[in-house]
PDB file of N, CA and C in Angstrom:
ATOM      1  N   UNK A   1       0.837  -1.178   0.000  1.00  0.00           N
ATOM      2  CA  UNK A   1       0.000   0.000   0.000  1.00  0.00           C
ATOM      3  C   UNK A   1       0.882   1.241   0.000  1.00  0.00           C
ATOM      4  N   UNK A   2       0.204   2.340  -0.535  1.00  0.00           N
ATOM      5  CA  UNK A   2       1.765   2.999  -1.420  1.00  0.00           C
ATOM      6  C   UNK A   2       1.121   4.183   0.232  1.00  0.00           C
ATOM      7  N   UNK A   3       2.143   5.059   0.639  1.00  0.00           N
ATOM      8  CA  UNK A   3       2.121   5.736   1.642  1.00  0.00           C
ATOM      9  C   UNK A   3       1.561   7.022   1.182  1.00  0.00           C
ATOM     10  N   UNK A   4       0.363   7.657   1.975  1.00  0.00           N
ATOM     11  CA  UNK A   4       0.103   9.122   1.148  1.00  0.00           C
ATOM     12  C   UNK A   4       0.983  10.017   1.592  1.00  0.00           C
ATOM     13  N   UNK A   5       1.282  11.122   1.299  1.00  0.00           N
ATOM     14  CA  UNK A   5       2.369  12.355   1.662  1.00  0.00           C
ATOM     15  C   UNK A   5       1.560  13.371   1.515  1.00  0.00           C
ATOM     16  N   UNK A   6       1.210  14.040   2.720  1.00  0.00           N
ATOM     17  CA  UNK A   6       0.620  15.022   2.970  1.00  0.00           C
ATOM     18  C   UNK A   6       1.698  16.436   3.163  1.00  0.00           C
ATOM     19  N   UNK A   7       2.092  17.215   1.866  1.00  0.00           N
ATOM     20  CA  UNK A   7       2.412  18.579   2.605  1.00  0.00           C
ATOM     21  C   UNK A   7       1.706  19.744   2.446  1.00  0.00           C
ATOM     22  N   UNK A   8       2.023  20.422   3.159  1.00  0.00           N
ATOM     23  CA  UNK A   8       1.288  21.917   2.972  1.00  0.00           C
ATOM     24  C   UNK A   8      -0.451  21.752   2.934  1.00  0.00           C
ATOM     25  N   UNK A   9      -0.845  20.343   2.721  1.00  0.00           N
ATOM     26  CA  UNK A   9      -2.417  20.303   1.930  1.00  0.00           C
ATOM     27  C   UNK A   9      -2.655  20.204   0.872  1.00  0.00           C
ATOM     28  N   UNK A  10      -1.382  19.912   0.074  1.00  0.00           N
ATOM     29  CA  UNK A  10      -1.525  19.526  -1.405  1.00  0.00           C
ATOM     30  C   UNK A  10      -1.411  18.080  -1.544  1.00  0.00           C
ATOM     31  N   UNK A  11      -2.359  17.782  -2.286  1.00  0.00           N
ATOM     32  CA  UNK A  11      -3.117  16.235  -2.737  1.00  0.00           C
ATOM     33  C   UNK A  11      -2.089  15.672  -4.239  1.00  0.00           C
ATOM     34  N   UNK A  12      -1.990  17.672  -4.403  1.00  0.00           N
ATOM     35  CA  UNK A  12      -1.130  17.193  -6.086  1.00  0.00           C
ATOM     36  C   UNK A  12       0.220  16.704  -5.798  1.00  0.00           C
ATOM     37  N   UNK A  13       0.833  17.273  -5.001  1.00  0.00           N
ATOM     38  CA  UNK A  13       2.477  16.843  -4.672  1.00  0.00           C
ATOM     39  C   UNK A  13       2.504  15.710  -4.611  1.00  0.00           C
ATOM     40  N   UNK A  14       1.805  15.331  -3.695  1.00  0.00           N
ATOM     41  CA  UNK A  14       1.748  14.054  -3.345  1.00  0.00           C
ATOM     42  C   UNK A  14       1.248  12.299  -4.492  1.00  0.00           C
ATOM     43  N   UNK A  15       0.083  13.210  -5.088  1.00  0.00           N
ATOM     44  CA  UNK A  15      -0.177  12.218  -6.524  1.00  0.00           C
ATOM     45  C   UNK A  15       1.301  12.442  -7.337  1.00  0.00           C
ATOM     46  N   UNK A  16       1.750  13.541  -7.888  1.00  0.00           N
ATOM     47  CA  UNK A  16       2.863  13.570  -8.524  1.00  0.00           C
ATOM     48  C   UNK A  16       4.090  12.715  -8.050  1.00  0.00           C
ATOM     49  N   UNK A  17       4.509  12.900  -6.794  1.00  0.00           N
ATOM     50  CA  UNK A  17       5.140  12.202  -6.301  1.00  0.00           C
ATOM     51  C   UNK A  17       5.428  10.412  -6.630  1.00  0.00           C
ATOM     52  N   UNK A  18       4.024  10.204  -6.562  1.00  0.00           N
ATOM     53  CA  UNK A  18       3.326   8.586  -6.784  1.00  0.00           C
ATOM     54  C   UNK A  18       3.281   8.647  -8.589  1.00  0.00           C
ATOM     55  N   UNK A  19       3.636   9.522  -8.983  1.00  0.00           N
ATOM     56  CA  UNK A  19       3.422   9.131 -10.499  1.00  0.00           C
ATOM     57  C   UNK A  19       1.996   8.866 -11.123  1.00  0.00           C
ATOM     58  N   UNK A  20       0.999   9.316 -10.074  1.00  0.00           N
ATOM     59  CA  UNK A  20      -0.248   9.922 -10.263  1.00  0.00           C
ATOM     60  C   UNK A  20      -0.423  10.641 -11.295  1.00  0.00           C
ATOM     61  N   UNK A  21      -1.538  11.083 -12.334  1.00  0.00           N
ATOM     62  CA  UNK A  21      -1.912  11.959 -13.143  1.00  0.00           C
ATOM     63  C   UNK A  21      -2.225  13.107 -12.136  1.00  0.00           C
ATOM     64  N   UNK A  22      -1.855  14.528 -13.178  1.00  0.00           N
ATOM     65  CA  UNK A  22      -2.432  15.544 -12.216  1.00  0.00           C
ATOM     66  C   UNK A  22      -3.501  15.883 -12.377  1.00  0.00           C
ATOM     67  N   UNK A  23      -3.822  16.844 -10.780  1.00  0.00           N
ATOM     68  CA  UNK A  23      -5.098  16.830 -10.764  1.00  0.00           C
ATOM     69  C   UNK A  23      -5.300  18.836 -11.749  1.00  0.00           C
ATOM     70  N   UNK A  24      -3.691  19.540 -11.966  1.00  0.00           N
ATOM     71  CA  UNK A  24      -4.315  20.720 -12.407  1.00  0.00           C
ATOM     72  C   UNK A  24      -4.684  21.089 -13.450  1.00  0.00           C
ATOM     73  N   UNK A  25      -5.617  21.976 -14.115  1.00  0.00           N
ATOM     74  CA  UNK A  25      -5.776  22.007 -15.107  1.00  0.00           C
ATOM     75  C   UNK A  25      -5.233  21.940 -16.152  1.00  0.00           C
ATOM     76  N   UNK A  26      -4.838  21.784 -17.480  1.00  0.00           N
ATOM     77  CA  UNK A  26      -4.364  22.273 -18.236  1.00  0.00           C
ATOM     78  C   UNK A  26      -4.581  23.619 -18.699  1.00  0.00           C
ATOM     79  N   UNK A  27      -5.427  24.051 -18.693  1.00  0.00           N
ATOM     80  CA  UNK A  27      -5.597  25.881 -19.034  1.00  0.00           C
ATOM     81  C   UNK A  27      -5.087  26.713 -17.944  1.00  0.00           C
ATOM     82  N   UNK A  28      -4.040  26.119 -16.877  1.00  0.00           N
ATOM     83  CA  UNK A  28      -3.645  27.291 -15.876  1.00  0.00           C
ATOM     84  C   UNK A  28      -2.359  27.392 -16.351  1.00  0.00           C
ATOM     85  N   UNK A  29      -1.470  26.311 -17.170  1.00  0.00           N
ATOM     86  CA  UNK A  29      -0.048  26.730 -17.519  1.00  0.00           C
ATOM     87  C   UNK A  29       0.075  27.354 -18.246  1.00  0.00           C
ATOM     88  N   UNK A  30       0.686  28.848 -18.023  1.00  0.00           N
ATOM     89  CA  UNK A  30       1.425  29.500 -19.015  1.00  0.00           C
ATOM     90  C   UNK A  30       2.132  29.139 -19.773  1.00  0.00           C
ATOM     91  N   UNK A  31       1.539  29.709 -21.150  1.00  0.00           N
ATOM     92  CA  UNK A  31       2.058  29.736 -22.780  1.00  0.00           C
ATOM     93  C   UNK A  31       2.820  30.265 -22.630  1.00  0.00           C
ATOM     94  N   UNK A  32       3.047  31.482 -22.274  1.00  0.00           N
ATOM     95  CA  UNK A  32       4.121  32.468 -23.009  1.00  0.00           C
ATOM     96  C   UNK A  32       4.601  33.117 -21.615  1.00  0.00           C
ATOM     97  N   UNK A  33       5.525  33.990 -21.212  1.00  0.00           N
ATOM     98  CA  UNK A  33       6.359  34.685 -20.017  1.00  0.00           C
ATOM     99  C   UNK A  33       5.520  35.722 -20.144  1.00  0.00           C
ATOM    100  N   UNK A  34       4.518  36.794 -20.718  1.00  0.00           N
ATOM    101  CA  UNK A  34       3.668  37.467 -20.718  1.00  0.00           C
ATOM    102  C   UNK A  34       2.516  36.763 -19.428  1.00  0.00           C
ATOM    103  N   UNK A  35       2.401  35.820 -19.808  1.00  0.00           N
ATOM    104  CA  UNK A  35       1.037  34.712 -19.397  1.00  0.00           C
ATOM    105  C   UNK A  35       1.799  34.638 -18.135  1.00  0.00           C
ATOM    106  N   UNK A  36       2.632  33.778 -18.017  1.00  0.00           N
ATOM    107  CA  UNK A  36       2.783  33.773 -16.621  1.00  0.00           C
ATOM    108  C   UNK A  36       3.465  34.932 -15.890  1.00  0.00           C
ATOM    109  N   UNK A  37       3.723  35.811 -16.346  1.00  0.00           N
ATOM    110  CA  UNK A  37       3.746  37.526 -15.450  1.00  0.00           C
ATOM    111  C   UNK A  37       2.423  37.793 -15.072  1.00  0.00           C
ATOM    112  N   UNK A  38       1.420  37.672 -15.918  1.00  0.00           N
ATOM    113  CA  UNK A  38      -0.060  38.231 -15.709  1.00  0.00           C
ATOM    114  C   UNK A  38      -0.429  37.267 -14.588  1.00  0.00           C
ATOM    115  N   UNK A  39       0.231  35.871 -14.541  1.00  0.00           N
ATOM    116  CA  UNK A  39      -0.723  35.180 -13.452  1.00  0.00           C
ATOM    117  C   UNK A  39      -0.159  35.215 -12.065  1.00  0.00           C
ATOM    118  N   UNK A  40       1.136  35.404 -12.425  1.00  0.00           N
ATOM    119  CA  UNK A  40       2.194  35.784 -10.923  1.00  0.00           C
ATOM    120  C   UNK A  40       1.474  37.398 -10.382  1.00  0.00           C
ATOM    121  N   UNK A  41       1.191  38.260 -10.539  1.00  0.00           N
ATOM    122  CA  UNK A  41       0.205  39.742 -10.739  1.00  0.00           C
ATOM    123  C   UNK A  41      -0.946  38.926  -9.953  1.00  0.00           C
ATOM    124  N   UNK A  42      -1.639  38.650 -10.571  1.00  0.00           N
ATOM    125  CA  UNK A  42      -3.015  38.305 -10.458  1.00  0.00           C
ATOM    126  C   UNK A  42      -3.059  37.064  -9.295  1.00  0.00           C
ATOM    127  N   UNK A  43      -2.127  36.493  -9.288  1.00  0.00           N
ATOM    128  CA  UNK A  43      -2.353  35.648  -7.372  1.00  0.00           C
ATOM    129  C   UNK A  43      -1.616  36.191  -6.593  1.00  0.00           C
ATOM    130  N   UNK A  44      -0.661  36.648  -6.792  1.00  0.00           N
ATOM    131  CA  UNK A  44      -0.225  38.326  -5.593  1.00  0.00           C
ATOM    132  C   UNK A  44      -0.782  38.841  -5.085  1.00  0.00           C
ATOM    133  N   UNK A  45      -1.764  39.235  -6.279  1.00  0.00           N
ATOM    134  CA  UNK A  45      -3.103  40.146  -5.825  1.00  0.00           C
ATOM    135  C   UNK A  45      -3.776  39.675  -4.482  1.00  0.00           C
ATOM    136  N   UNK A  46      -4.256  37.945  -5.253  1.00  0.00           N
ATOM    137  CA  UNK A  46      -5.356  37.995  -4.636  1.00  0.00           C
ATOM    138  C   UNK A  46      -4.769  37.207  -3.288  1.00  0.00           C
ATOM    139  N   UNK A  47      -3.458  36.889  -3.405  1.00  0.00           N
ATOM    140  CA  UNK A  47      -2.770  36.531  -1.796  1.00  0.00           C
ATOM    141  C   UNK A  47      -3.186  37.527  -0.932  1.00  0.00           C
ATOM    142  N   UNK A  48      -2.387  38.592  -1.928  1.00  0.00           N
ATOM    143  CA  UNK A  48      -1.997  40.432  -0.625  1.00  0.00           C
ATOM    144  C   UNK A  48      -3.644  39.981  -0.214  1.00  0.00           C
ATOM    145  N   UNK A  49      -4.276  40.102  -0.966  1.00  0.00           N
ATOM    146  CA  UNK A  49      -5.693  41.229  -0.536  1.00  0.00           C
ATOM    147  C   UNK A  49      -6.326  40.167   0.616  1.00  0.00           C
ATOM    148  N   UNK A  50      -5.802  38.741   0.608  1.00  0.00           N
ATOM    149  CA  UNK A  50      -6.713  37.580   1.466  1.00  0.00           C
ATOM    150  C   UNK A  50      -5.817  37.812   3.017  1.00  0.00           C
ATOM    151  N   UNK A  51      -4.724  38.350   2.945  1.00  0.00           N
ATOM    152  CA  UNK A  51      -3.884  38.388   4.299  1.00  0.00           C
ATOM    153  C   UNK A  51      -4.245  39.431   4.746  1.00  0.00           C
ATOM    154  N   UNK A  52      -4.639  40.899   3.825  1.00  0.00           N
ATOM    155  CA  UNK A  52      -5.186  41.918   4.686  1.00  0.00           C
ATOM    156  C   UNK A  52      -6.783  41.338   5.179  1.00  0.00           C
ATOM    157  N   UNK A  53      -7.132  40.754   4.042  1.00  0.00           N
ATOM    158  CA  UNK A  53      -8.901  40.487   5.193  1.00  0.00           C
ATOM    159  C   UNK A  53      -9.064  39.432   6.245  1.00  0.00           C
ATOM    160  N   UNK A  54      -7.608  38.242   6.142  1.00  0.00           N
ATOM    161  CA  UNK A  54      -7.580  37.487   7.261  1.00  0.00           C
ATOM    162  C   UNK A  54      -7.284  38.794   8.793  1.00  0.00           C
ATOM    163  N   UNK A  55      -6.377  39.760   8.287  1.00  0.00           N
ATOM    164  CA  UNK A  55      -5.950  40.180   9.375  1.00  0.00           C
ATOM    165  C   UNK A  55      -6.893  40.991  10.181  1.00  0.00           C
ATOM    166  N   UNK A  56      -7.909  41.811   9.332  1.00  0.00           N
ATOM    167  CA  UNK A  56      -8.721  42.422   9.675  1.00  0.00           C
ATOM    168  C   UNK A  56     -10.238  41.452  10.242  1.00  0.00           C
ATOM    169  N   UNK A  57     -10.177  40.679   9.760  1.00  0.00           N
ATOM    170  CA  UNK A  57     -11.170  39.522  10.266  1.00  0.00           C
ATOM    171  C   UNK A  57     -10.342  39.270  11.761  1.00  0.00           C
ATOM    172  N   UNK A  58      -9.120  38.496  11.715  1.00  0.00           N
ATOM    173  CA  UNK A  58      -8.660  38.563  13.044  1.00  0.00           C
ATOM    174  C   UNK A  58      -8.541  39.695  14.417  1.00  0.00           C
ATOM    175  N   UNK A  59      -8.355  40.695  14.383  1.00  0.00           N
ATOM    176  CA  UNK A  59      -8.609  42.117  14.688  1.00  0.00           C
ATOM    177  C   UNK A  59      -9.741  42.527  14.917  1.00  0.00           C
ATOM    178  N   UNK A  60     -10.988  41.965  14.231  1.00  0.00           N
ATOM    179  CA  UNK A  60     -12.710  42.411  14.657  1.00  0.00           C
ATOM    180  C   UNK A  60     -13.014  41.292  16.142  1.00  0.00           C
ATOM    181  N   UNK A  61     -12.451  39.899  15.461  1.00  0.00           N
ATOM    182  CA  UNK A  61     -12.425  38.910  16.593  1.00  0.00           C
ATOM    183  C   UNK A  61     -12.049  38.811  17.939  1.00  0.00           C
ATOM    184  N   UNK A  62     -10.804  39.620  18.167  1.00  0.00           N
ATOM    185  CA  UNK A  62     -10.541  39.981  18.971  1.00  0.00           C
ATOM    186  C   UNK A  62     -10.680  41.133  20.168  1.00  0.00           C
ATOM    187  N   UNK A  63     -10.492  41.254  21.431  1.00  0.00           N
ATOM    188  CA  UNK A  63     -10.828  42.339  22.471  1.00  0.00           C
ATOM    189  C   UNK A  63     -10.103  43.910  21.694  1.00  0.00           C
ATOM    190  N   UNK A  64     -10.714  44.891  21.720  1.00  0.00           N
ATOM    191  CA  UNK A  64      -9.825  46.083  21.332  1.00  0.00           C
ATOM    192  C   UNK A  64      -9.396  46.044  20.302  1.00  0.00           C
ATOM    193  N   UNK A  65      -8.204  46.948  19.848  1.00  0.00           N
ATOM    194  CA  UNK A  65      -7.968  47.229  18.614  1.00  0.00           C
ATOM    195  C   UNK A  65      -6.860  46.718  18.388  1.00  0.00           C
ATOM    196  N   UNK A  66      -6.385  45.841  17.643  1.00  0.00           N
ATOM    197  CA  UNK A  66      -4.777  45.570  17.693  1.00  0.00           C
ATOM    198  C   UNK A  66      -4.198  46.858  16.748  1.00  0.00           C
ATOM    199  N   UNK A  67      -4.385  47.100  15.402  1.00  0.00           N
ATOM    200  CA  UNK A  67      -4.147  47.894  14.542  1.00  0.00           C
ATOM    201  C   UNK A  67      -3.543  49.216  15.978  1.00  0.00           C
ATOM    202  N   UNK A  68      -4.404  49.804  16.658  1.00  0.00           N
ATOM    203  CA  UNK A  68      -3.755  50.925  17.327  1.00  0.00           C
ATOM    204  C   UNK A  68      -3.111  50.455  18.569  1.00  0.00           C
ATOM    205  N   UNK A  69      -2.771  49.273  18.893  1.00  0.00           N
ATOM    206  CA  UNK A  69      -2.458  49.031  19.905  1.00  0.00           C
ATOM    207  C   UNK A  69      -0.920  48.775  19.334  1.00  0.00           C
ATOM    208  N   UNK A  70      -0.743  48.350  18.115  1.00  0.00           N
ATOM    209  CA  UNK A  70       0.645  48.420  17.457  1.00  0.00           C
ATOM    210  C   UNK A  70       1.115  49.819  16.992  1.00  0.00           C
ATOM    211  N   UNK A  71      -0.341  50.866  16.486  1.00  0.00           N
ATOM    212  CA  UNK A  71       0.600  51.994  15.813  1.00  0.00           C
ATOM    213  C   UNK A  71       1.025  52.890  17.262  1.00  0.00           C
ATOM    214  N   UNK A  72      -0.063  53.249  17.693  1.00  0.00           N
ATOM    215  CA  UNK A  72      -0.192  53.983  18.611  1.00  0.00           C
ATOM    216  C   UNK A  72       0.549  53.763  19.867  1.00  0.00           C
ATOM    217  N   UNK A  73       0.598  53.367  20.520  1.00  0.00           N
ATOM    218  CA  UNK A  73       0.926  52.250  21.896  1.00  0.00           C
ATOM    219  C   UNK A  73       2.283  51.738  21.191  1.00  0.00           C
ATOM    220  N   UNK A  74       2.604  51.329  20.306  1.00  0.00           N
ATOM    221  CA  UNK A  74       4.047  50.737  20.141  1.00  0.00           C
ATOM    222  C   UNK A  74       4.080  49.480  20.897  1.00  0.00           C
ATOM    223  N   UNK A  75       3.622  48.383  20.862  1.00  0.00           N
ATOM    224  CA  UNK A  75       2.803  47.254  21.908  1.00  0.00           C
ATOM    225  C   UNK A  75       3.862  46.341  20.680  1.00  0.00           C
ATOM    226  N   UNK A  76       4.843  45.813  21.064  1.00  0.00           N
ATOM    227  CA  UNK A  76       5.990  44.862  20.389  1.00  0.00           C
ATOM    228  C   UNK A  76       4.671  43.662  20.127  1.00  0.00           C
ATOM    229  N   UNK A  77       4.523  43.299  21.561  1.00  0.00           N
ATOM    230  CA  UNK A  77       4.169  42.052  21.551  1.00  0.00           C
ATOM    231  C   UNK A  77       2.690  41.770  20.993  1.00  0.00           C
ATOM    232  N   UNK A  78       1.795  42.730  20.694  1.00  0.00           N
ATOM    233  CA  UNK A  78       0.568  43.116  19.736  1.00  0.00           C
ATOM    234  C   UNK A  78       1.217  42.654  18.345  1.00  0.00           C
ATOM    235  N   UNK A  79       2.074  43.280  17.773  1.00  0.00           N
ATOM    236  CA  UNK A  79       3.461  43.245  16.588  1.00  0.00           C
ATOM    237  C   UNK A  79       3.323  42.218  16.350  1.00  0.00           C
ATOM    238  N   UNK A  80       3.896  41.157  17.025  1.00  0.00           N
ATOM    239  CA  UNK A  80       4.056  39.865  16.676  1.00  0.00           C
ATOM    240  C   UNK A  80       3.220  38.365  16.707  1.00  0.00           C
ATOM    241  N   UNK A  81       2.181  38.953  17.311  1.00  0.00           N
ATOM    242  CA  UNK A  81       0.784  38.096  16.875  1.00  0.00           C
ATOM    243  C   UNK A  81       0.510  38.641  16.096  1.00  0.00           C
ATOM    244  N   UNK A  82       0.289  39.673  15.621  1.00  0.00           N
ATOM    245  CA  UNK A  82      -0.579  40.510  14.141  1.00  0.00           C
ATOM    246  C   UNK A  82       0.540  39.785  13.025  1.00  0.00           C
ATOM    247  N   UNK A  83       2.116  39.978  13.445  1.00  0.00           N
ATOM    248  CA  UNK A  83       2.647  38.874  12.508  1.00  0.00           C
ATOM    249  C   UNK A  83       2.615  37.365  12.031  1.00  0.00           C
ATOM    250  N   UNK A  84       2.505  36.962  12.975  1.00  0.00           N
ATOM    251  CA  UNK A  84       2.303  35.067  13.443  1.00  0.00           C
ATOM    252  C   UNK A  84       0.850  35.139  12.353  1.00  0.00           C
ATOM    253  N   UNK A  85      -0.598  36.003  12.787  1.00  0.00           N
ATOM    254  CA  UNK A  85      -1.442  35.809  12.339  1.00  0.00           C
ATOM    255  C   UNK A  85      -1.650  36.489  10.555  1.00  0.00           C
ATOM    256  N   UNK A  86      -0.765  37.234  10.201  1.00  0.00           N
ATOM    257  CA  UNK A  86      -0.492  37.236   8.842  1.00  0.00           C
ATOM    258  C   UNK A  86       0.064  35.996   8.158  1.00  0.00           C
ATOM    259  N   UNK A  87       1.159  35.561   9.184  1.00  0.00           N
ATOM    260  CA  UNK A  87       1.977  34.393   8.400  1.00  0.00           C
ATOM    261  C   UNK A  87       0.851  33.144   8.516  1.00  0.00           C
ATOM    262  N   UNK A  88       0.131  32.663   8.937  1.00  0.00           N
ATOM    263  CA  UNK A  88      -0.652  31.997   9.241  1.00  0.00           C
ATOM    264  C   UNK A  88      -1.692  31.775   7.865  1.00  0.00           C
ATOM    265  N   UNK A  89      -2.180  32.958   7.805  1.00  0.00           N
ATOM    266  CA  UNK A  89      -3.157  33.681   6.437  1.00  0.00           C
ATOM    267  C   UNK A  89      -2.711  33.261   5.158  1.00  0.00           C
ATOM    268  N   UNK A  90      -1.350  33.514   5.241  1.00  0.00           N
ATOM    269  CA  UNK A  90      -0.231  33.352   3.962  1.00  0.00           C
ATOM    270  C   UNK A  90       0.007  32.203   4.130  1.00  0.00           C
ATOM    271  N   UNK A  91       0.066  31.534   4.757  1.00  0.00           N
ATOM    272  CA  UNK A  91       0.543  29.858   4.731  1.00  0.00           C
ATOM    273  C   UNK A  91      -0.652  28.923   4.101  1.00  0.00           C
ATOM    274  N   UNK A  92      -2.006  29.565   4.529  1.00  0.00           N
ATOM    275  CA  UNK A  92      -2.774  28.638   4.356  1.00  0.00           C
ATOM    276  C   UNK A  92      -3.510  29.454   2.634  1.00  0.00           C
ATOM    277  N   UNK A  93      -3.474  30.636   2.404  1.00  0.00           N
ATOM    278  CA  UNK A  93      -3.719  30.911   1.155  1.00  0.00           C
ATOM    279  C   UNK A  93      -2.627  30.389  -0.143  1.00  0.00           C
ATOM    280  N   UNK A  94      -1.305  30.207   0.339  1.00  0.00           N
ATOM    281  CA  UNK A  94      -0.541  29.716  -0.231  1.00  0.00           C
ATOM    282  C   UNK A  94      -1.092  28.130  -0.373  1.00  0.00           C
ATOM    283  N   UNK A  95      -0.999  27.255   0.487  1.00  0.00           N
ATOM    284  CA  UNK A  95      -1.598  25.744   0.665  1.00  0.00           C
ATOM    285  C   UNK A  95      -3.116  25.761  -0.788  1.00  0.00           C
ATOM    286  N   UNK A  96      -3.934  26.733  -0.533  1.00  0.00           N
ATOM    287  CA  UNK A  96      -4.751  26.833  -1.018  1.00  0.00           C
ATOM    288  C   UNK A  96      -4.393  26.789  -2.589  1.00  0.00           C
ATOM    289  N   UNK A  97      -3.681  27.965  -3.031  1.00  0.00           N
ATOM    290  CA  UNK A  97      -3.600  28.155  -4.320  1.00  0.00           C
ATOM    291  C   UNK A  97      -2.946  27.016  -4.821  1.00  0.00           C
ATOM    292  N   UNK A  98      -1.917  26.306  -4.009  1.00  0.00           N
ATOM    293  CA  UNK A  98      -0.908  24.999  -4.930  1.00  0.00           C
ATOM    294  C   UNK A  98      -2.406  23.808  -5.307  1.00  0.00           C
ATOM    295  N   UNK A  99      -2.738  24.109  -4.273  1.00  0.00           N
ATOM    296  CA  UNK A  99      -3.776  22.706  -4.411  1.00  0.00           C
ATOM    297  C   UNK A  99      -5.246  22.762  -5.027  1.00  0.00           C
TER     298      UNK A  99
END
């Protein structure tokens, strides 16, 4: 029984790995270095824009304001959960897009 390999949450690594067919489309590989500039742009985008609304989703969830508790207040340790919880955002929107 062949072992599954789970990283990040990608199903594809792991079929590839096994010499699996993939599961991605064919219409997402870039033709041309135009094509894939436009698509490197266009999931940047929509990374940036998912880590600012994770963060701001995280920040409503929470007691008070972190946003002024970092600008204002200078609160290090506010800093570095608002970081942890960006990297968090980005880890799992990243996971998302491979798979």
């Amino acid at each position: 029984m062949k072992k599954l390999l789970w990283l990040g949450g990608s199903l594809a690594v792991a079929s590839a790995a096994f010499g699996a067919e993939s599961t991605v489309p064919a219409g997402w590989h870039a033709q041309s270095l135009w094509q894939a500039v436009t698509y490197m742009i266009l999931f940047a985008a929509i990374g940036i824009a998912l880590a600012v609304i994770g963060y701001k989703v995280f920040d409503k969830c929470t007691p008070g304001d972190l946003h002024r508790e970092i600008v204002e207040n200078k609160n290090v340790a506010a800093a570095i959960v608002a970081a942890a919880v960006i990297l968090g955002v980005c880890i799992i929107v990243a996971a998302a897009m491979l798979g």
